[in-house]
C-alpha atoms as a PDB file:
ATOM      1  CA  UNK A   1     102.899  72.060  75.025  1.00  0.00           C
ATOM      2  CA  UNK A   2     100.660  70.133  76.770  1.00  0.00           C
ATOM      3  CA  UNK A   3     100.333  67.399  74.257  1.00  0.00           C
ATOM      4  CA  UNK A   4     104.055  66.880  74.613  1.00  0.00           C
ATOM      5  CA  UNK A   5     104.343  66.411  78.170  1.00  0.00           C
ATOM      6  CA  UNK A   6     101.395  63.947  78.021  1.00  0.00           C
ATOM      7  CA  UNK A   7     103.477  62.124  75.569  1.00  0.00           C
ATOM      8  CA  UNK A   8     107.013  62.731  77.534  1.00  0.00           C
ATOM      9  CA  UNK A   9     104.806  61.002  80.524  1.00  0.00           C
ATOM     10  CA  UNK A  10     103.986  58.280  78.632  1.00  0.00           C
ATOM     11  CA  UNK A  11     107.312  57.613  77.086  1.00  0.00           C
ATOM     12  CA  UNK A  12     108.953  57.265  80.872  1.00  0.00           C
ATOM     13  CA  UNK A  13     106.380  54.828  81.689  1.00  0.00           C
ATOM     14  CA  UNK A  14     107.214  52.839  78.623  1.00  0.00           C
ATOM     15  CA  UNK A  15     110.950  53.230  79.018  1.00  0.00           C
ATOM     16  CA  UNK A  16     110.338  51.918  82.509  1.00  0.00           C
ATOM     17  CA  UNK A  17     108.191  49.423  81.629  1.00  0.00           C
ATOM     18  CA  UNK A  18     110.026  48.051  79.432  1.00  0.00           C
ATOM     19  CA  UNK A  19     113.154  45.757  78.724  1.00  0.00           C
ATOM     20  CA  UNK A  20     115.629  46.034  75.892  1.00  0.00           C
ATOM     21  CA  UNK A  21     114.577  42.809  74.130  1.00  0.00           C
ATOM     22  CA  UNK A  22     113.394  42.824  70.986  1.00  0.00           C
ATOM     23  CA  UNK A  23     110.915  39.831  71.535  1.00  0.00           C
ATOM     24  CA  UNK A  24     107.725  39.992  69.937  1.00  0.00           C
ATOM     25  CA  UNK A  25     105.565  40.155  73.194  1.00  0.00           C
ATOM     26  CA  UNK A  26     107.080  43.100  74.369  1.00  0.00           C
ATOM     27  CA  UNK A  27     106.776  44.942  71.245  1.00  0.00           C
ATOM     28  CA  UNK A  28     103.709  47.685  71.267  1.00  0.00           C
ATOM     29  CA  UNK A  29     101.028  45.286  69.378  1.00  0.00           C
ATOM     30  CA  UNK A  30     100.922  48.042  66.483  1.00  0.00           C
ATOM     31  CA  UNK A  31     104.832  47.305  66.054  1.00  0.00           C
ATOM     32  CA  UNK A  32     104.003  43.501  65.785  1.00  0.00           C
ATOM     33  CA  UNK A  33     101.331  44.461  63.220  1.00  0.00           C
ATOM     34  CA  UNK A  34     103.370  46.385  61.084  1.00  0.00           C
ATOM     35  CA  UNK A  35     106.183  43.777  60.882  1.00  0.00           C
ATOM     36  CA  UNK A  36     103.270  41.090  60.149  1.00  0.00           C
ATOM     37  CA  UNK A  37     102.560  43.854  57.418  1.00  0.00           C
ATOM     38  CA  UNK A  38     105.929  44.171  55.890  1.00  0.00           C
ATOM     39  CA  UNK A  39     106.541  40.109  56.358  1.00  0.00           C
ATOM     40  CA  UNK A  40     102.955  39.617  53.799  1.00  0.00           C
ATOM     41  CA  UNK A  41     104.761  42.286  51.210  1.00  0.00           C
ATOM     42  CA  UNK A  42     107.905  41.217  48.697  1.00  0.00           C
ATOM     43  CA  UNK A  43     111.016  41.928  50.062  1.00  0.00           C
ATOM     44  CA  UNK A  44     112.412  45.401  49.926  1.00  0.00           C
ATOM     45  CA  UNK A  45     115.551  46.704  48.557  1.00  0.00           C
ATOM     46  CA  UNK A  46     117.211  47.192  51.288  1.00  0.00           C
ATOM     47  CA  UNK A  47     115.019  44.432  53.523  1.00  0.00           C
ATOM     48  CA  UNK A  48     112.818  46.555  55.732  1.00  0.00           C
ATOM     49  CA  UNK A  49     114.182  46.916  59.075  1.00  0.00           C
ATOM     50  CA  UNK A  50     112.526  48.759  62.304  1.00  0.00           C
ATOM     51  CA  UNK A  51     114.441  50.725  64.569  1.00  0.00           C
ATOM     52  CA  UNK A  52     113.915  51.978  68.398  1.00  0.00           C
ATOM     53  CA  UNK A  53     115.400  55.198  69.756  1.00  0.00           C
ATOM     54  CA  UNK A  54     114.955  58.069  72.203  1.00  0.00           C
ATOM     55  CA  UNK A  55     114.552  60.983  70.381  1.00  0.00           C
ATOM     56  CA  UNK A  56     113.955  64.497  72.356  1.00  0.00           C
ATOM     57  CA  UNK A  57     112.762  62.539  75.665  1.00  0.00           C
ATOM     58  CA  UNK A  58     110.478  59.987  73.902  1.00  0.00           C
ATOM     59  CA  UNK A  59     110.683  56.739  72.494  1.00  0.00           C
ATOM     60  CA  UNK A  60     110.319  56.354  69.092  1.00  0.00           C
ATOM     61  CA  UNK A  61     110.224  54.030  65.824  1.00  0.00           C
ATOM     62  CA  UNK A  62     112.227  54.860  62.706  1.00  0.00           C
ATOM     63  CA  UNK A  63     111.440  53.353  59.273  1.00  0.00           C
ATOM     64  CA  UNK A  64     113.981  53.769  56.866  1.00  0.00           C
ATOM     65  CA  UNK A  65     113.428  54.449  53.210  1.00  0.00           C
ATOM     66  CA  UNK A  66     112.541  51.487  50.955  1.00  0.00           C
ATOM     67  CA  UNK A  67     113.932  53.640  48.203  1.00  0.00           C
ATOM     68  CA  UNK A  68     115.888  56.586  47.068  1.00  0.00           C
ATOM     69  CA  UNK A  69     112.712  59.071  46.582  1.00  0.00           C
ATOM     70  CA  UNK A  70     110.741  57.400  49.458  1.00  0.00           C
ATOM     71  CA  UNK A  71     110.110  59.061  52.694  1.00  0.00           C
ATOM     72  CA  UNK A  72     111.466  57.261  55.654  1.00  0.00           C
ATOM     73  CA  UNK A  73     108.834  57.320  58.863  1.00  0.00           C
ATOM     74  CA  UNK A  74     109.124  58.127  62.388  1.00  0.00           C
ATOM     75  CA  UNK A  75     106.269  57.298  64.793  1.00  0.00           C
ATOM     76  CA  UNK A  76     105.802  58.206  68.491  1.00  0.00           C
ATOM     77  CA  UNK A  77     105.243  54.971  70.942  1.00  0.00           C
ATOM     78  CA  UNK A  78     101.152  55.683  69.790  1.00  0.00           C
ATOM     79  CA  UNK A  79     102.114  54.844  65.992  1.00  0.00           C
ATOM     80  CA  UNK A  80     101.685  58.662  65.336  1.00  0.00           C
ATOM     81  CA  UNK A  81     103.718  59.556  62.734  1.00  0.00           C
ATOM     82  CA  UNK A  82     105.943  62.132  63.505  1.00  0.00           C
ATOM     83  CA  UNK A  83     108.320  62.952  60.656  1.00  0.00           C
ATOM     84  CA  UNK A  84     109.917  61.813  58.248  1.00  0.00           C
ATOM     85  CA  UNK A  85     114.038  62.287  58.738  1.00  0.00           C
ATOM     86  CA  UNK A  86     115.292  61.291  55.381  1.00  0.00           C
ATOM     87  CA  UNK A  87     114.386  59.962  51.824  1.00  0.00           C
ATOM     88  CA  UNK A  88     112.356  61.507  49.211  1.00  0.00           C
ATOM     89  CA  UNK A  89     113.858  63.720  46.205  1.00  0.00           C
ATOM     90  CA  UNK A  90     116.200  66.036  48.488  1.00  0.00           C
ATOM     91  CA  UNK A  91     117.080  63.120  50.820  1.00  0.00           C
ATOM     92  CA  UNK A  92     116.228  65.674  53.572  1.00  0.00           C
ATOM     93  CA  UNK A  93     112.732  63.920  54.399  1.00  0.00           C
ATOM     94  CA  UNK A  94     109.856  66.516  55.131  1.00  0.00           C
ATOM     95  CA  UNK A  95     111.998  68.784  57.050  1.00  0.00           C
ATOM     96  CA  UNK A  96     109.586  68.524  60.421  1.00  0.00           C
ATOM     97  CA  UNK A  97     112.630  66.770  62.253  1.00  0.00           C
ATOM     98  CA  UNK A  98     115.862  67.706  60.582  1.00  0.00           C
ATOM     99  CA  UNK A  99     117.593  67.007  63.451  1.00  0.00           C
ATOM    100  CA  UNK A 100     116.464  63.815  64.379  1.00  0.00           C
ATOM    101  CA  UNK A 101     120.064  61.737  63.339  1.00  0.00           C
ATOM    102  CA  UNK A 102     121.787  64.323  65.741  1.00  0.00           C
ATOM    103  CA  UNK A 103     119.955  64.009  68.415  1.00  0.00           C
ATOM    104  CA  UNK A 104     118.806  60.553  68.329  1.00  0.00           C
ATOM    105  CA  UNK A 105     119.933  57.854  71.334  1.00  0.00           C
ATOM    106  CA  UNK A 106     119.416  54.923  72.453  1.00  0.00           C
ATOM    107  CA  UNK A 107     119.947  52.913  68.917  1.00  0.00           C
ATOM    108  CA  UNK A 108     117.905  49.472  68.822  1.00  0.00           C
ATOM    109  CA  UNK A 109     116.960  47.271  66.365  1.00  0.00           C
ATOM    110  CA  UNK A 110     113.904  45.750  66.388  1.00  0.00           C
ATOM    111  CA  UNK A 111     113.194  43.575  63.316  1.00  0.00           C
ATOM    112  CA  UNK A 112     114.729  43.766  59.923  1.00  0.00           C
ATOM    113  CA  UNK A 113     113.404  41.701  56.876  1.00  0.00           C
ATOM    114  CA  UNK A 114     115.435  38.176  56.737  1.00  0.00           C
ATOM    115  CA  UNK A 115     114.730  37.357  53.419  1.00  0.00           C
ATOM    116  CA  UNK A 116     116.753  38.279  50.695  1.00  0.00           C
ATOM    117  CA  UNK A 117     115.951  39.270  47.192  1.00  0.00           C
END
């Protein structure tokens, strides 16, 4: 309990802190790392994107499945990893946030892979 008010706490300073741009420098560095990550690897299939939402009064970053069996992965604003909604054999993800597409808000994209196979 007390972990997630600490983390509701520091979501509302982040949500006030920050804009809806998707520019670089306003990214949490560890988001800018990743995409420099993904950016060094072949291109996916679908491109890797990065998505921002509010998700049970926190900010969060959802990374879709590269593949059908893959796990997708949803951090907290720390880079914890949370969950993971969807992918793997069932398609259900790990079941730890199976309601995370109904209760998600707040849609943004934040990078998705340009290149193309």
């Amino acid at each position: 309990m007390k972990n997630n008010i600490i983390i509701s706490f520091l979501s509302l300073i982040f949500i006030l802190a920050c804009n809806q741009s998707t520019a670089p420098d306003e990214n949490p560095e560890w988001i800018n790392d990743l995409i420099k990550k993904y950016q060094s690897e072949p291109v996916g299939n679908p491109p890797q994107s990065i998505w921002r939402y509010e998700y049970k009064g926190i900010i969060v970053y959802y990374v879709p499945p590269q593949c059908c069996d893959q796990f997708s992965t949803l951090y907290d604003m720390l880079s914890n990893v949370i969950c993971a909604p969807n992918g793997g054999i069932t398609g259900r993800g790990d079941g730890r946030c199976p309601d995370f597409f109904k209760e998600r808000k707040s849609e943004k994209l934040i990078w998705q892979d340009p290149r193309k196979l």
